[in-house]
Protein backbone atom coordinates (compact mmCIF):
# COMPACT_ATOMS: atom_id res chain seq x y z
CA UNK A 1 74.03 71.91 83.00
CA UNK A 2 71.54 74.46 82.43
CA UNK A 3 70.21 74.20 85.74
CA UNK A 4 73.71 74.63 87.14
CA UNK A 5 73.77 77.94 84.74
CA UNK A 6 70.45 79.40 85.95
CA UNK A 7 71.25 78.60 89.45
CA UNK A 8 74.89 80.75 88.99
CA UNK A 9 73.01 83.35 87.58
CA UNK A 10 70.60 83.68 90.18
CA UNK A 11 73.21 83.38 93.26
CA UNK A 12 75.10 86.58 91.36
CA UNK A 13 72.32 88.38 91.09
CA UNK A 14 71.49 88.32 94.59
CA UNK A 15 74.71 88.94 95.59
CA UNK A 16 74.73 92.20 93.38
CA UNK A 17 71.34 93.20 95.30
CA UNK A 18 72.37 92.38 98.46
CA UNK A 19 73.78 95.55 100.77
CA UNK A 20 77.30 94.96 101.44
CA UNK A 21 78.39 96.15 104.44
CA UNK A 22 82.31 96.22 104.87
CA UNK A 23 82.57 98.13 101.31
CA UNK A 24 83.56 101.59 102.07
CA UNK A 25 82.85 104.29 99.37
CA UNK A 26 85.92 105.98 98.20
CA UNK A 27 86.49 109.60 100.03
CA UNK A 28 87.80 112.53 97.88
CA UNK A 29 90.02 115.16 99.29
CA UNK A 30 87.26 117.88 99.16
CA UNK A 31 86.01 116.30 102.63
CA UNK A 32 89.47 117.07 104.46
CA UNK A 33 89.28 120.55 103.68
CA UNK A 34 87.59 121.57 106.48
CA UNK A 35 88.32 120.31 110.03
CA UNK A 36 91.20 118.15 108.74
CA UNK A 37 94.54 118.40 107.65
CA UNK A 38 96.20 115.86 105.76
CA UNK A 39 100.45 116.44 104.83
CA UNK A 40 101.30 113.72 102.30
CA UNK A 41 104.82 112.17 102.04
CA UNK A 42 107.27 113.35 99.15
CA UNK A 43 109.08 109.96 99.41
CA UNK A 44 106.27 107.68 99.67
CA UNK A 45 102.14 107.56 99.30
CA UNK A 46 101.85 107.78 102.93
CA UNK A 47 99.90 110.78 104.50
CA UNK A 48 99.31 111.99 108.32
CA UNK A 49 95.69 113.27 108.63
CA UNK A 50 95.36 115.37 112.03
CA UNK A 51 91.78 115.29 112.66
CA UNK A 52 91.38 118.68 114.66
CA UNK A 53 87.75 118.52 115.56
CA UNK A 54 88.76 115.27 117.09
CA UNK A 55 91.62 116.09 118.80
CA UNK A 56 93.47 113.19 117.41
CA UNK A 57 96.04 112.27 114.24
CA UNK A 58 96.43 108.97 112.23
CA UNK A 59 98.59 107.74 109.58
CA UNK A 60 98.10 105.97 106.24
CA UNK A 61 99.33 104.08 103.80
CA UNK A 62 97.57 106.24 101.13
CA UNK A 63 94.92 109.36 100.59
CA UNK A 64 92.45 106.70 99.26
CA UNK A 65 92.42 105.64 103.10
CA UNK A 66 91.51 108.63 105.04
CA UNK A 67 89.35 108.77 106.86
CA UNK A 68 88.91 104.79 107.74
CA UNK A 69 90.38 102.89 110.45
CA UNK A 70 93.82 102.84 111.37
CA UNK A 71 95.54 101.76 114.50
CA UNK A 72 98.67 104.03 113.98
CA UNK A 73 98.18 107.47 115.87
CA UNK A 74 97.20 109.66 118.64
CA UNK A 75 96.00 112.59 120.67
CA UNK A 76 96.74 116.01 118.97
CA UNK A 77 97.37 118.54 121.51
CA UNK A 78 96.98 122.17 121.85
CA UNK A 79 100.23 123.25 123.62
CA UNK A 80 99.52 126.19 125.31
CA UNK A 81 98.54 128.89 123.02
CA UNK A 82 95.40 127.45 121.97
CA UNK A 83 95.23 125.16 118.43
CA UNK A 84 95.36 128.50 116.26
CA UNK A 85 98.62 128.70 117.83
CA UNK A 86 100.43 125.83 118.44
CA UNK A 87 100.01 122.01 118.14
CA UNK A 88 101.72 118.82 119.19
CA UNK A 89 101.56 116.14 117.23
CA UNK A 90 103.70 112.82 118.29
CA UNK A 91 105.63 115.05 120.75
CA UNK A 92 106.59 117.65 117.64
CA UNK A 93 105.36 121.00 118.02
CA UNK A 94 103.65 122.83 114.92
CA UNK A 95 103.44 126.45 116.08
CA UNK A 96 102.96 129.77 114.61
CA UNK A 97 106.55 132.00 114.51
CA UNK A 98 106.25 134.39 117.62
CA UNK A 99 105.80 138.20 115.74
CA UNK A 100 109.81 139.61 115.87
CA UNK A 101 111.60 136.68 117.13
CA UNK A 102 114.13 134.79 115.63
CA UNK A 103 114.36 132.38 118.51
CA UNK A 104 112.68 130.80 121.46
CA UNK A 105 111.99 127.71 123.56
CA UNK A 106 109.11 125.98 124.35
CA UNK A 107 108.75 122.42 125.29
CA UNK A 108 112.50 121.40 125.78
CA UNK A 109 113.07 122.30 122.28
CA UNK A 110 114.81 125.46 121.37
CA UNK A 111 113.28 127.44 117.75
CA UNK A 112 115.24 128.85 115.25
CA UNK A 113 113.47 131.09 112.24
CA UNK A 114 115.35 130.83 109.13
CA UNK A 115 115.03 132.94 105.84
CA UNK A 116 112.76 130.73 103.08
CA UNK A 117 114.02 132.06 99.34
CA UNK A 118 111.23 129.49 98.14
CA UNK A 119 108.62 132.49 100.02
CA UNK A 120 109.27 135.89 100.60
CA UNK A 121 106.82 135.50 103.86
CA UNK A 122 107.59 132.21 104.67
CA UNK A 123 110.27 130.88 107.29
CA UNK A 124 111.65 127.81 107.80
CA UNK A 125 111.54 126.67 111.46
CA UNK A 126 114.42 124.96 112.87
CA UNK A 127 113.41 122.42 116.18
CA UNK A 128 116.40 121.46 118.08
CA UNK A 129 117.00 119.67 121.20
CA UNK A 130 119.92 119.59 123.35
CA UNK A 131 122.04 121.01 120.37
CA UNK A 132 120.66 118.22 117.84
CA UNK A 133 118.39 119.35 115.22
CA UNK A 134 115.43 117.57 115.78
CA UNK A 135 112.97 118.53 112.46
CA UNK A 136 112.20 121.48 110.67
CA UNK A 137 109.08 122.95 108.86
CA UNK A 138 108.57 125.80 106.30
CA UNK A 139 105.89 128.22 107.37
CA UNK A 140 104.43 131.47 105.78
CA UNK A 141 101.72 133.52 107.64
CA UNK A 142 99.42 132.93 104.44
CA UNK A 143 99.56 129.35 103.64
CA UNK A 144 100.72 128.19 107.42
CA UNK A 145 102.65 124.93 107.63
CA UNK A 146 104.30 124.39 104.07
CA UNK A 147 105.64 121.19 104.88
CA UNK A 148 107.45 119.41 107.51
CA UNK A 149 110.38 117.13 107.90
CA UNK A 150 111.03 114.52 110.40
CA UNK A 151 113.46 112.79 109.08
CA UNK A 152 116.14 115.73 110.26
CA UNK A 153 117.27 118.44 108.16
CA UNK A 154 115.67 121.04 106.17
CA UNK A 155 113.43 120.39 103.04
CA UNK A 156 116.12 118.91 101.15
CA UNK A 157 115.88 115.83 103.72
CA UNK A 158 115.01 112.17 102.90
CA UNK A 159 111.45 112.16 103.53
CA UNK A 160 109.44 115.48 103.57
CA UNK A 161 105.39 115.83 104.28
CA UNK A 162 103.59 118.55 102.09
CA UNK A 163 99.82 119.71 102.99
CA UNK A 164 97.46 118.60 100.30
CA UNK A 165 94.69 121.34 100.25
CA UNK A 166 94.29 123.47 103.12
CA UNK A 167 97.40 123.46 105.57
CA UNK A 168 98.21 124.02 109.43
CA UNK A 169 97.04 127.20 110.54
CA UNK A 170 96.20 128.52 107.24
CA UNK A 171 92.16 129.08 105.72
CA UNK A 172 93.52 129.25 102.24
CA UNK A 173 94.45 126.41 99.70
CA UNK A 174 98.33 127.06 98.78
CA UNK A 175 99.60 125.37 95.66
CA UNK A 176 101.96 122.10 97.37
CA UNK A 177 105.62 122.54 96.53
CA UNK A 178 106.21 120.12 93.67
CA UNK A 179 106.58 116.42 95.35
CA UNK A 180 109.15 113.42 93.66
């Protein structure tokens, strides 16, 4: 029996030594703030990250995955005005408010600027298509993309994506609008 204990022993304690190779160390949010983007779901733990230096987005189940694999995603796209400007992610375009218009089309989707009471600065950006509202975002020229809602309808909608850290077209860290 003691053999049988030493022997236990010995196979854990090589295992503890041994490298392990599929163990991923866990990333903090301080490493998205540059390059990447991450808007985090209101409704659920699930984020979007759109790696811009990559060109490409991907979805997660949670922040504590960011950064590893994940088969759910694609090709971010500048759409015309350069990725300061504009970018499409899944077909959606993200774009900075043209200066003195309330309206305009790009993409087959017709833009609609609406007054934000949450921000003095801010907008929120109605995307329609064919008549249909198709999504909406709030943006404000200092903390860019605010958040952004797919699931049709304005921020009070079902599911609602809010920047953690640094947002869409913005250098600056805004405080996130208060998530359920």
């Amino acid at each position: 029996m003691r053999k049988v204990s030493i022997l236990v022993l010995t196979l854990l304690a090589v295992t503890a030594c041994a490298p392990e190779e599929s163990a991923r160390t866990p990333q903090t949010l301080e490493a998205f703030r540059g390059k990447t983007i991450v808007f985090k779901s209101n409704a659920h733990s699930s984020v979007v990250a759109l790696y811009l230096d990559d060109g490409a987005y991907r979805n997660y189940a949670d922040v504590s995955e960011i950064g590893g694999p994940s088969d759910i995603g694609g090709a971010l796209a500048a759409c015309g005005e350069g990725i300061s400007k504009c970018v499409e992610v899944a077909g959606l375009y993200l774009m900075v408010p043209p200066p003195s218009e309330a309206g305009w089309s790009f993409g087959g989707y017709d833009f609609r600027l609406v007054a934000d009471s949450s921000d003095r600065e801010g907008h929120v950006v109605v995307v329609s298509r064919d008549g249909d509202e198709s999504y909406s975002y709030g943006f404000s020229p200092r903390c860019g993309v605010r958040w952004l809602n797919v699931s049709v309808g304005r921020e009070e909608g079902d599911e609602v994506f809010y920047p953690v850290g640094r947002s869409l077209f913005s250098e600056s860290v805004c405080t996130p609008a208060p998530t359920a």
